[in-house]
PDB file of N, CA and C in Angstrom:
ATOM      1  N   UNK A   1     115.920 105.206 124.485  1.00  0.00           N
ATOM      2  CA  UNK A   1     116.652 105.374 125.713  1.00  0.00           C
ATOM      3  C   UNK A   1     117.503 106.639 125.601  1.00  0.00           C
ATOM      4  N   UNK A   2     117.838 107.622 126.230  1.00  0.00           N
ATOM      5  CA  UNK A   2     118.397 108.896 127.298  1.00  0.00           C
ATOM      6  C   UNK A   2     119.710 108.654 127.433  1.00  0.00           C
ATOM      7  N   UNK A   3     120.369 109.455 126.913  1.00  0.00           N
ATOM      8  CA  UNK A   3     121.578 109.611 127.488  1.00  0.00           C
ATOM      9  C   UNK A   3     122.519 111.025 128.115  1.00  0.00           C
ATOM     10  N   UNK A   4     123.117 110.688 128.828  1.00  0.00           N
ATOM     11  CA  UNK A   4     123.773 111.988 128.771  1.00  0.00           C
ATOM     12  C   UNK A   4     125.256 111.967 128.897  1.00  0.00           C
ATOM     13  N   UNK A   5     125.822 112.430 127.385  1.00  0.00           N
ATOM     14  CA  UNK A   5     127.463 112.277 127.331  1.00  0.00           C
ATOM     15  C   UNK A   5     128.268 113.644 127.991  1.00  0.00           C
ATOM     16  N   UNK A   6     129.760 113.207 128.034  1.00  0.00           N
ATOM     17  CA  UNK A   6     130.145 114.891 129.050  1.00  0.00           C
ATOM     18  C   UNK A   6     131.984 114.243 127.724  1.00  0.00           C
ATOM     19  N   UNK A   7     131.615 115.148 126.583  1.00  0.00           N
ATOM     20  CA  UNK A   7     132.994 115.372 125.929  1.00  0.00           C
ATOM     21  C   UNK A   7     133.774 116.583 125.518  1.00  0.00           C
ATOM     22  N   UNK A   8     134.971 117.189 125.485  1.00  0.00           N
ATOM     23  CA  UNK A   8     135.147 118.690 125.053  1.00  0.00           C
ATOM     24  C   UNK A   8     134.700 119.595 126.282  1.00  0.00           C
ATOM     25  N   UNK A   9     134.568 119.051 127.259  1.00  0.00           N
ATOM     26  CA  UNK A   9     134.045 119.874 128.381  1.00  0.00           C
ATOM     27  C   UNK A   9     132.622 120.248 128.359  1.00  0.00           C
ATOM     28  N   UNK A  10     131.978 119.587 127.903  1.00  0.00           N
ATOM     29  CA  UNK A  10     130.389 120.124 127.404  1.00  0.00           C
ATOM     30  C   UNK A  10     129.850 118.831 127.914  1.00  0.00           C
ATOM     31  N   UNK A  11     128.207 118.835 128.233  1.00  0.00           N
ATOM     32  CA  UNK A  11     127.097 117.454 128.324  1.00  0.00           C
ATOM     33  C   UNK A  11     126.539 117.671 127.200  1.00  0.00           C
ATOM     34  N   UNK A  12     126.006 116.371 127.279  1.00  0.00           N
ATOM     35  CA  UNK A  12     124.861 116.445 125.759  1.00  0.00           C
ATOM     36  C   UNK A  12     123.822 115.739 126.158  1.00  0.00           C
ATOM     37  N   UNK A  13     122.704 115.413 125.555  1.00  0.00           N
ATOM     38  CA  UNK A  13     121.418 114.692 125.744  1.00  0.00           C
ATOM     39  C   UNK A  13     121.183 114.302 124.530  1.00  0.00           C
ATOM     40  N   UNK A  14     121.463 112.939 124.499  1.00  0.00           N
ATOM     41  CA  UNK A  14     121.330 112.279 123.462  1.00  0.00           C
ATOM     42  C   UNK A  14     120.534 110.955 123.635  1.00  0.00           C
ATOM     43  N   UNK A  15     120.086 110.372 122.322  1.00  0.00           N
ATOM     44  CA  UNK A  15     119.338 108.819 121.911  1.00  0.00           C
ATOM     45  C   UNK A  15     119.998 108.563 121.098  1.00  0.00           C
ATOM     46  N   UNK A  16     119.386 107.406 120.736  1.00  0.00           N
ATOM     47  CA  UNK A  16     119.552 106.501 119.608  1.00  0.00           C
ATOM     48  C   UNK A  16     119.730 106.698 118.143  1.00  0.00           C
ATOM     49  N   UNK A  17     120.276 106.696 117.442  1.00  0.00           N
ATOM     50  CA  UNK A  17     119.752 107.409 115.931  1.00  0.00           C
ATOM     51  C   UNK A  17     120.091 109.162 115.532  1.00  0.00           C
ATOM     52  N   UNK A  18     120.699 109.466 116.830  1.00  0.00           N
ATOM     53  CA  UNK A  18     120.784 111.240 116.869  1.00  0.00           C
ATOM     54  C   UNK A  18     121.511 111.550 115.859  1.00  0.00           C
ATOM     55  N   UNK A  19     121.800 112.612 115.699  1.00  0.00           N
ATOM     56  CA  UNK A  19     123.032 113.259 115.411  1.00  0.00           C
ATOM     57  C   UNK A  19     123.620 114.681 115.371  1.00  0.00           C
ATOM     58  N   UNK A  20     124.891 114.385 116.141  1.00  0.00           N
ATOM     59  CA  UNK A  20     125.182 115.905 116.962  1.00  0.00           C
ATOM     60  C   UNK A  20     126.220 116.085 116.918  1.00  0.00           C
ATOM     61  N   UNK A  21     126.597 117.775 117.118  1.00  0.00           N
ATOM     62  CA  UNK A  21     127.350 118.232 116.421  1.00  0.00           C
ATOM     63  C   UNK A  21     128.164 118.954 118.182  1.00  0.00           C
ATOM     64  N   UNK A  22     129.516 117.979 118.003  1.00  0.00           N
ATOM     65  CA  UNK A  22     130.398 117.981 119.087  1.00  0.00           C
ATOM     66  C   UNK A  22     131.638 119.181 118.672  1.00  0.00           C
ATOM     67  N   UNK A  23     132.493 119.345 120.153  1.00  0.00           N
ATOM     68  CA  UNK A  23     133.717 119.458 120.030  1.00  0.00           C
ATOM     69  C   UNK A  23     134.589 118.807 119.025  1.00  0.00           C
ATOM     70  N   UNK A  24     135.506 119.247 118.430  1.00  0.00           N
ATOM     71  CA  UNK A  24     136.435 119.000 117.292  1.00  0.00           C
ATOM     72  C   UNK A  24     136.666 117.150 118.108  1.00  0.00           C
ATOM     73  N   UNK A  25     136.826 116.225 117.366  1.00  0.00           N
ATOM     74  CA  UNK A  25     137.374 115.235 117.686  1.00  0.00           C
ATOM     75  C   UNK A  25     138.401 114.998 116.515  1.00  0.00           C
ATOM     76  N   UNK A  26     139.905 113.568 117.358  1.00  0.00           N
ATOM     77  CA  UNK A  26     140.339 112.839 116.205  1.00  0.00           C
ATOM     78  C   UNK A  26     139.996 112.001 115.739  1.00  0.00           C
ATOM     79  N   UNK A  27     140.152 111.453 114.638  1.00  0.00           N
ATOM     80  CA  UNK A  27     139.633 110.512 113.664  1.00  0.00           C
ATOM     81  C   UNK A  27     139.177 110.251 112.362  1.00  0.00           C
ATOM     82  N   UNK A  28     139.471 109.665 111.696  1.00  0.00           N
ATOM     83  CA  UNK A  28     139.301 109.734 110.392  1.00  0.00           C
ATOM     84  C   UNK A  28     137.191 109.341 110.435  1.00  0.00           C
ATOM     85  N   UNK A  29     136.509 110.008 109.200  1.00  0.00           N
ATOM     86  CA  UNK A  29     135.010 110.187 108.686  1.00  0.00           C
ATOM     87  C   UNK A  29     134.491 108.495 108.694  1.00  0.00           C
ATOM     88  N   UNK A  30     133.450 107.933 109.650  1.00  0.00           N
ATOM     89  CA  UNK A  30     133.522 106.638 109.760  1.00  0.00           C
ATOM     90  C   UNK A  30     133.775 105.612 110.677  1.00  0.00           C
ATOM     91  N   UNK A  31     135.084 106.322 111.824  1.00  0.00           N
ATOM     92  CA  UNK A  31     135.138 105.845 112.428  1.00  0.00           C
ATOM     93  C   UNK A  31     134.378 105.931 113.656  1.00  0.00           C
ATOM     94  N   UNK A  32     134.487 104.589 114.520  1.00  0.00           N
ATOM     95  CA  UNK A  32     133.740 104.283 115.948  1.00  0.00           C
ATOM     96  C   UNK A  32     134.659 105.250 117.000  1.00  0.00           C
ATOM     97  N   UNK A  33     133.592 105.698 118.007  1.00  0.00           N
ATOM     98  CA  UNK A  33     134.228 106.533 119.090  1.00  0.00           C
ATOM     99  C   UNK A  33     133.034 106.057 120.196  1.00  0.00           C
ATOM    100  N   UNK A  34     133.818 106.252 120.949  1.00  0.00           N
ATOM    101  CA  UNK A  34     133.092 106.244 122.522  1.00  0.00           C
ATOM    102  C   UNK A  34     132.990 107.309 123.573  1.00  0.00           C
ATOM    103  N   UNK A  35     131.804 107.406 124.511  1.00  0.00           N
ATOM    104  CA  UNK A  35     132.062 108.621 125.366  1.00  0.00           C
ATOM    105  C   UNK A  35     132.044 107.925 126.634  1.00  0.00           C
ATOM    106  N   UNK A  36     132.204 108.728 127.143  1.00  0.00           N
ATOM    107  CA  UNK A  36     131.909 109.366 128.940  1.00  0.00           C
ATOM    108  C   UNK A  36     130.459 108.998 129.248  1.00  0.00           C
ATOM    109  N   UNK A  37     129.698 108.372 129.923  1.00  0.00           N
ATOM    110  CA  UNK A  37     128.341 108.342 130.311  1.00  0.00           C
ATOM    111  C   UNK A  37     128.115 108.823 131.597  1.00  0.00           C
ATOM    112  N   UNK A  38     127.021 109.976 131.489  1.00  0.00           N
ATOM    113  CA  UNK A  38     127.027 110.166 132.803  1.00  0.00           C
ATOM    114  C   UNK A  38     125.246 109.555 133.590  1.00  0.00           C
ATOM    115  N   UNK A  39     124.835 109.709 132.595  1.00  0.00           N
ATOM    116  CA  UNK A  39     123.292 108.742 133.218  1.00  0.00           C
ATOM    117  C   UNK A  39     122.488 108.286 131.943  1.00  0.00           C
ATOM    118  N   UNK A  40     121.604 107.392 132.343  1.00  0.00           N
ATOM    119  CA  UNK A  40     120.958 106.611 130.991  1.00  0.00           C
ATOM    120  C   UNK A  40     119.602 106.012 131.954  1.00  0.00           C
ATOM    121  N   UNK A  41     118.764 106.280 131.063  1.00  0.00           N
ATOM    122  CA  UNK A  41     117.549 106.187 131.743  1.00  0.00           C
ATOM    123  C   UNK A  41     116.259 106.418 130.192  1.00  0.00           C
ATOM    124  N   UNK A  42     115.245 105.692 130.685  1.00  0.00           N
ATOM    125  CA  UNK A  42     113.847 106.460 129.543  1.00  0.00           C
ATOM    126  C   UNK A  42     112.764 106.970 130.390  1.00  0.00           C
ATOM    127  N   UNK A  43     111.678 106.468 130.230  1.00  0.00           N
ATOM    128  CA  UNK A  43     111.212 107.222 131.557  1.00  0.00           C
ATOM    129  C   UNK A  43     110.687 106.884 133.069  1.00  0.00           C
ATOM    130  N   UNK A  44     111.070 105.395 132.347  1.00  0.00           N
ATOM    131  CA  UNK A  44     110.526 104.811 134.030  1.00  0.00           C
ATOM    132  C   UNK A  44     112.035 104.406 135.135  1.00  0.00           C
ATOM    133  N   UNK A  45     113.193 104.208 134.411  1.00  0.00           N
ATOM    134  CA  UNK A  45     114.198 103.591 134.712  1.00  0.00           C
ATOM    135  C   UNK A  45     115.274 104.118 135.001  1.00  0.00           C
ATOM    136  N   UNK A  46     115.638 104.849 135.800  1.00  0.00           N
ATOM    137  CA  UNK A  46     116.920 105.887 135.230  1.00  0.00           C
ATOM    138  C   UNK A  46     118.185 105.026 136.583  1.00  0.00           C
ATOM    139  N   UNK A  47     119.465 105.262 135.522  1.00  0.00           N
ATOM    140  CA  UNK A  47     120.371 105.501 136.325  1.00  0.00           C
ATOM    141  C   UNK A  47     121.679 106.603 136.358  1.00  0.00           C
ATOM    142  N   UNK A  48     121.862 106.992 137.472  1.00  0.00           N
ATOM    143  CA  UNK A  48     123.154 108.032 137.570  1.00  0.00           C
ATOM    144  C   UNK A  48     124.396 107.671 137.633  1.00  0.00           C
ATOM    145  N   UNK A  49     125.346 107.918 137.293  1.00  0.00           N
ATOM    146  CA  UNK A  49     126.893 107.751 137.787  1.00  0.00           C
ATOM    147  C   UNK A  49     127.529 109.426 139.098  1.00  0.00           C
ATOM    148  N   UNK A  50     128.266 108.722 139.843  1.00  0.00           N
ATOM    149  CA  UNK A  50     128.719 109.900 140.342  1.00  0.00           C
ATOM    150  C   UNK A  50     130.378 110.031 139.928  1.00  0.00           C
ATOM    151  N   UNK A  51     131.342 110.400 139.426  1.00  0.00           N
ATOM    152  CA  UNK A  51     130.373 111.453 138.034  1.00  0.00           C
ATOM    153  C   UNK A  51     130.215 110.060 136.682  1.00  0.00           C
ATOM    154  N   UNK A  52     130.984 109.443 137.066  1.00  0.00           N
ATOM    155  CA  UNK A  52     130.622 108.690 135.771  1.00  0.00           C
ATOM    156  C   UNK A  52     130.215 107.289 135.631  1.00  0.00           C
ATOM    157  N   UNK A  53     128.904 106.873 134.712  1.00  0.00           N
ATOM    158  CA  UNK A  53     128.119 105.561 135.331  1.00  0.00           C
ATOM    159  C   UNK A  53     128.980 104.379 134.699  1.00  0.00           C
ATOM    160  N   UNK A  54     129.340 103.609 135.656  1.00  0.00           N
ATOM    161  CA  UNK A  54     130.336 102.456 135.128  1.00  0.00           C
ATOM    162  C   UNK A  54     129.592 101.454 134.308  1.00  0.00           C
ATOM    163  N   UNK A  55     129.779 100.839 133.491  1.00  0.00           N
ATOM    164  CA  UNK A  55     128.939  99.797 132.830  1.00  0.00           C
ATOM    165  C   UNK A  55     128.247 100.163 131.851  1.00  0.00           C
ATOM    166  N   UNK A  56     128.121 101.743 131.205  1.00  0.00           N
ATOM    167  CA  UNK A  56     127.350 102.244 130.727  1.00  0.00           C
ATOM    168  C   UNK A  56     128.231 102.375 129.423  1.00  0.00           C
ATOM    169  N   UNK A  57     127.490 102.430 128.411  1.00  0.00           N
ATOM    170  CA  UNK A  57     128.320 102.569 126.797  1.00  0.00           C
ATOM    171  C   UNK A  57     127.157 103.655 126.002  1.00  0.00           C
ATOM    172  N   UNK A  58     128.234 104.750 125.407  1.00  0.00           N
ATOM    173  CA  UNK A  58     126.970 105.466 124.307  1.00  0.00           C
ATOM    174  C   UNK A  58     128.218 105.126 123.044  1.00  0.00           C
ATOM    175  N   UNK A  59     127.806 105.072 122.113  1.00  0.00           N
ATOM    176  CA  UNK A  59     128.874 104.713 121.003  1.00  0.00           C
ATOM    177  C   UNK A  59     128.181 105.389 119.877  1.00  0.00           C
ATOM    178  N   UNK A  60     129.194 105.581 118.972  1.00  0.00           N
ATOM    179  CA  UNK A  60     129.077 106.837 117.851  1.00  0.00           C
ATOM    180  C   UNK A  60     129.948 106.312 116.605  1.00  0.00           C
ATOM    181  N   UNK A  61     129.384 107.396 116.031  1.00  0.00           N
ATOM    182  CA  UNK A  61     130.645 107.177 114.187  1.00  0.00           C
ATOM    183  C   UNK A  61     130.264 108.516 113.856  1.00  0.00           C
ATOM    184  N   UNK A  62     131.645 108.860 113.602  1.00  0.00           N
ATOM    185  CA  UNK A  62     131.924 110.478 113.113  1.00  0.00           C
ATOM    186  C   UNK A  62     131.571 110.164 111.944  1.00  0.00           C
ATOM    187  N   UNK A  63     130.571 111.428 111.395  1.00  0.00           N
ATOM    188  CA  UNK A  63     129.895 112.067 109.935  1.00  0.00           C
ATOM    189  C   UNK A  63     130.948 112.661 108.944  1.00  0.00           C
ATOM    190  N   UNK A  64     131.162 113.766 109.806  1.00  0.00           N
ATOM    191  CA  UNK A  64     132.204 115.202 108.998  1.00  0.00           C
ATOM    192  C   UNK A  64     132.617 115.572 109.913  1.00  0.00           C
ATOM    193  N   UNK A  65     134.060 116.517 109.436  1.00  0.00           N
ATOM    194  CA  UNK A  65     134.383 117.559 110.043  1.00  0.00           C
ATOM    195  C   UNK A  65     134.127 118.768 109.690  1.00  0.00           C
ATOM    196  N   UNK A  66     133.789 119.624 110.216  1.00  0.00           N
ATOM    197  CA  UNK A  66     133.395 121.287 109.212  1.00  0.00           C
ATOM    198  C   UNK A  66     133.658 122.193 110.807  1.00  0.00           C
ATOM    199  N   UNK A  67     132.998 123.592 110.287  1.00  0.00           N
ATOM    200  CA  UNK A  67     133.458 124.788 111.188  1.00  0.00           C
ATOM    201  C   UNK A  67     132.168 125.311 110.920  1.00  0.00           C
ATOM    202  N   UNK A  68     131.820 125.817 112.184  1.00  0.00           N
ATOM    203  CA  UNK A  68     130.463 126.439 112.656  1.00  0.00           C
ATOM    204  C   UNK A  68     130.790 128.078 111.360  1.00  0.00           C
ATOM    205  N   UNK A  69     129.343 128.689 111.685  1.00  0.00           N
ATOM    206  CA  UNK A  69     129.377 129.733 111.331  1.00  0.00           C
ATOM    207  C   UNK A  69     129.565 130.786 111.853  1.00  0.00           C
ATOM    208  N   UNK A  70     130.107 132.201 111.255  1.00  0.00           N
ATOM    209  CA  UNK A  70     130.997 132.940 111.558  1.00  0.00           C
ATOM    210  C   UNK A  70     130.119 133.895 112.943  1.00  0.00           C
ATOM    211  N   UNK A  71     131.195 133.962 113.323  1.00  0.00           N
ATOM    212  CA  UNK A  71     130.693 135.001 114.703  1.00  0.00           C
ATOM    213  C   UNK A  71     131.486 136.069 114.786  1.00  0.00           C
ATOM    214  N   UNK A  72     131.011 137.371 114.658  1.00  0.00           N
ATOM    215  CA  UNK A  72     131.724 138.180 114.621  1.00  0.00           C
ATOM    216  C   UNK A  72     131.793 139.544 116.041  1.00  0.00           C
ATOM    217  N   UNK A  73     132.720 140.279 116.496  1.00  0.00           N
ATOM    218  CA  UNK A  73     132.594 140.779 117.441  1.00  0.00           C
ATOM    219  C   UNK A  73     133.011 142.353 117.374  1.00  0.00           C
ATOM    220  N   UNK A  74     133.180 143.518 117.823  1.00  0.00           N
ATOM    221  CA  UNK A  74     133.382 144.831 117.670  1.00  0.00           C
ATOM    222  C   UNK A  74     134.066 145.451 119.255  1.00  0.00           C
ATOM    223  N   UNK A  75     135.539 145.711 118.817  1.00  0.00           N
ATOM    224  CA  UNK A  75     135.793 146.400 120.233  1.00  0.00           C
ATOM    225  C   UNK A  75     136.021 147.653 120.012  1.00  0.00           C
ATOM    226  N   UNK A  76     135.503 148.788 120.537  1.00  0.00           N
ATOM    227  CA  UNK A  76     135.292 150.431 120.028  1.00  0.00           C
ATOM    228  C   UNK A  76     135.820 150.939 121.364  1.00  0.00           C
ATOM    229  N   UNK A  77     136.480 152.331 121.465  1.00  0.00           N
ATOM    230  CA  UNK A  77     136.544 153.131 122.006  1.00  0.00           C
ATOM    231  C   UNK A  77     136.704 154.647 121.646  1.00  0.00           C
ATOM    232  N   UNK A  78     135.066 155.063 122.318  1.00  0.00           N
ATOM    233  CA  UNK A  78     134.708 156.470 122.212  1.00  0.00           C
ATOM    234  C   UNK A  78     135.764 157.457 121.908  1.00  0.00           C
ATOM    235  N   UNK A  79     135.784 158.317 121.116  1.00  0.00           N
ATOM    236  CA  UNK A  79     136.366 159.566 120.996  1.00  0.00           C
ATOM    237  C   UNK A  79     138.490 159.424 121.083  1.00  0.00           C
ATOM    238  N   UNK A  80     138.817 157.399 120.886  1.00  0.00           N
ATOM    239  CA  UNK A  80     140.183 157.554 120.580  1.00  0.00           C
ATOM    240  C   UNK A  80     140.550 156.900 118.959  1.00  0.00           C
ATOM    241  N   UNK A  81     139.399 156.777 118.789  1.00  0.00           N
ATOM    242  CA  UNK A  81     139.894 156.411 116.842  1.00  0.00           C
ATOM    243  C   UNK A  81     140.252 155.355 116.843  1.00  0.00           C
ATOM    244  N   UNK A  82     139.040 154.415 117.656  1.00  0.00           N
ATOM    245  CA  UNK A  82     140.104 152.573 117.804  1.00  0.00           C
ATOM    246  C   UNK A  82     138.911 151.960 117.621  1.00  0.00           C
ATOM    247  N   UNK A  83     138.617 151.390 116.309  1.00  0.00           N
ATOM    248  CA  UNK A  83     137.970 150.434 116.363  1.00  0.00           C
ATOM    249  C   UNK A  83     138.235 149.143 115.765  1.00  0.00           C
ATOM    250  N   UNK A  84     137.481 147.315 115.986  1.00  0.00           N
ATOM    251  CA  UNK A  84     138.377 146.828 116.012  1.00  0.00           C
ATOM    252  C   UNK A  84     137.081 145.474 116.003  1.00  0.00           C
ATOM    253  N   UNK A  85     137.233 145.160 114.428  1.00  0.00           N
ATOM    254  CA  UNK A  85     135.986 143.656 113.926  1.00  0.00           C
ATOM    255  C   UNK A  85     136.859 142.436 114.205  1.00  0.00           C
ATOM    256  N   UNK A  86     136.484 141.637 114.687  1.00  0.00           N
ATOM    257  CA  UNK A  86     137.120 140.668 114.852  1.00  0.00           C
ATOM    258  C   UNK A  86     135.940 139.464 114.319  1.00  0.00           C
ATOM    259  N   UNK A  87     136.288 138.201 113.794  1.00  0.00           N
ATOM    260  CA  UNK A  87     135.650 136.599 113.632  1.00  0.00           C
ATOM    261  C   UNK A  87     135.971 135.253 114.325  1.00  0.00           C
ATOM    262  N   UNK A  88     135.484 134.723 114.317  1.00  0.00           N
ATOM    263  CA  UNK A  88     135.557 133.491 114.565  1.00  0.00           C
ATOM    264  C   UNK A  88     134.836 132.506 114.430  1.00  0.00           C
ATOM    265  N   UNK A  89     135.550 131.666 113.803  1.00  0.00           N
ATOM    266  CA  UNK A  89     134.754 130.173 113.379  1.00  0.00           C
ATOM    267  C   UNK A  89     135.040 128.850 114.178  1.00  0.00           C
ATOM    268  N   UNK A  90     134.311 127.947 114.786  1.00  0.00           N
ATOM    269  CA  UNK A  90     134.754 127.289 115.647  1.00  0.00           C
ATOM    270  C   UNK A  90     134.926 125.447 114.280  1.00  0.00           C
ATOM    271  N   UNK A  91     135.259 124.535 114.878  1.00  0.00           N
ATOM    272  CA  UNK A  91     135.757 123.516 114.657  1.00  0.00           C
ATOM    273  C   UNK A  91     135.038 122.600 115.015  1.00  0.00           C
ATOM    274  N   UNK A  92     133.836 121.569 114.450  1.00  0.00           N
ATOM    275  CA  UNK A  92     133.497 120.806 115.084  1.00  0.00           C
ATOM    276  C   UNK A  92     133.282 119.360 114.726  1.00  0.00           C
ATOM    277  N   UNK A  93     133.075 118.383 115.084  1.00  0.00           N
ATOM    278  CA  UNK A  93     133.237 117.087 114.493  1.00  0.00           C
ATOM    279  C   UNK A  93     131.410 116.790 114.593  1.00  0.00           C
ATOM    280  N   UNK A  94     130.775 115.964 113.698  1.00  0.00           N
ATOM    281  CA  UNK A  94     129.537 115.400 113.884  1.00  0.00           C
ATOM    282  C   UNK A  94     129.280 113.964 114.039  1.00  0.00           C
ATOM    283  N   UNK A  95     128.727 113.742 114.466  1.00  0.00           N
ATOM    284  CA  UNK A  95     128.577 112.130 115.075  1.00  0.00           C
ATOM    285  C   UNK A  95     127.300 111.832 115.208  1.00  0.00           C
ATOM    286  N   UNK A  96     127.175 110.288 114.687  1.00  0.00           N
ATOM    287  CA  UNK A  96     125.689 110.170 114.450  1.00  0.00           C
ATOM    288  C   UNK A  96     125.756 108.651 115.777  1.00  0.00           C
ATOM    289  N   UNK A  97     124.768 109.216 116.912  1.00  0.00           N
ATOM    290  CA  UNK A  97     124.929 107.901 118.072  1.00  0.00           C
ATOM    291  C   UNK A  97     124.462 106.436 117.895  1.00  0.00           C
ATOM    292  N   UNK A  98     124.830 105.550 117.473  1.00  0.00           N
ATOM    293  CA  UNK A  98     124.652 104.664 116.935  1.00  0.00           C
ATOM    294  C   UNK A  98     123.908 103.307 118.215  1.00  0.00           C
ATOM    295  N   UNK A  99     124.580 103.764 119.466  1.00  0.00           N
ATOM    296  CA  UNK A  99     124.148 102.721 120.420  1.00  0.00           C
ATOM    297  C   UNK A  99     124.273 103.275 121.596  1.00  0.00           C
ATOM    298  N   UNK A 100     123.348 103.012 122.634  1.00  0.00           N
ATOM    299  CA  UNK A 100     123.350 103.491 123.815  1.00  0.00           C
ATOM    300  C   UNK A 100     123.229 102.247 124.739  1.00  0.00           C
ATOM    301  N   UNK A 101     123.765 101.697 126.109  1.00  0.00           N
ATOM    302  CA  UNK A 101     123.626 100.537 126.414  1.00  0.00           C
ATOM    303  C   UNK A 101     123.760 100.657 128.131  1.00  0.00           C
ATOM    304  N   UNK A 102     123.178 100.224 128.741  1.00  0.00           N
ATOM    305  CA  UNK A 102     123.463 100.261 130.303  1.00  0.00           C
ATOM    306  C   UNK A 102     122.957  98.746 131.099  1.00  0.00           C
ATOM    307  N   UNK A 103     124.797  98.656 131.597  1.00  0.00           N
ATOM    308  CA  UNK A 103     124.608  97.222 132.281  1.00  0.00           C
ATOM    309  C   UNK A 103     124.317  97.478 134.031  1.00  0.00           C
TER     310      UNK A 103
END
């Protein structure tokens, strides 16, 4: 079964058994979390929420926490002697979806 969670300002498309790599969450490695459902369906059955489907459960347990890999960026300007590397590493929590359910 299909899901589609909306956490961190982002959707996801997720099943059963997944595991995906979200917005930073709190919580200690282990624990149960819950999302937002916005539709759940496989392929003959679907339902929508407007925006969000009531009755619907996707449930999770955070893996790790770690930080994506580095991204780096360059701001230059021609002919004034300014240049300028910048990084960034983002923050993210992983979660393995343990149950998906729609009443």
């Amino acid at each position: 079964m299909l899901a589609i969670i909306r956490t961190g300002g982002k959707q996801y498309l997720v099943s059963e058994g997944e595991k995906v790599k979200i917005e930073s969450l709190e919580g200690e490695i282990g624990s149960p979390v819950s999302f937002e459902t916005l539709y759940v369906g496989d392929g003959k059955d679907a339902k929508v929420g407007t925006p969000v489907l009531a009755g619907a459960k996707v449930e999770g347990k955070i893996l790790a926490h770690d930080r994506h890999d580095k991204v780096t960026g360059i701001k230059y300007k021609p002919k004034k002697h300014y240049k300028l590397k910048f990084g960034h590493r983002q923050n993210y929590t992983e979660v393995e979806i343990t149950k998906v359910s729609a009443k």
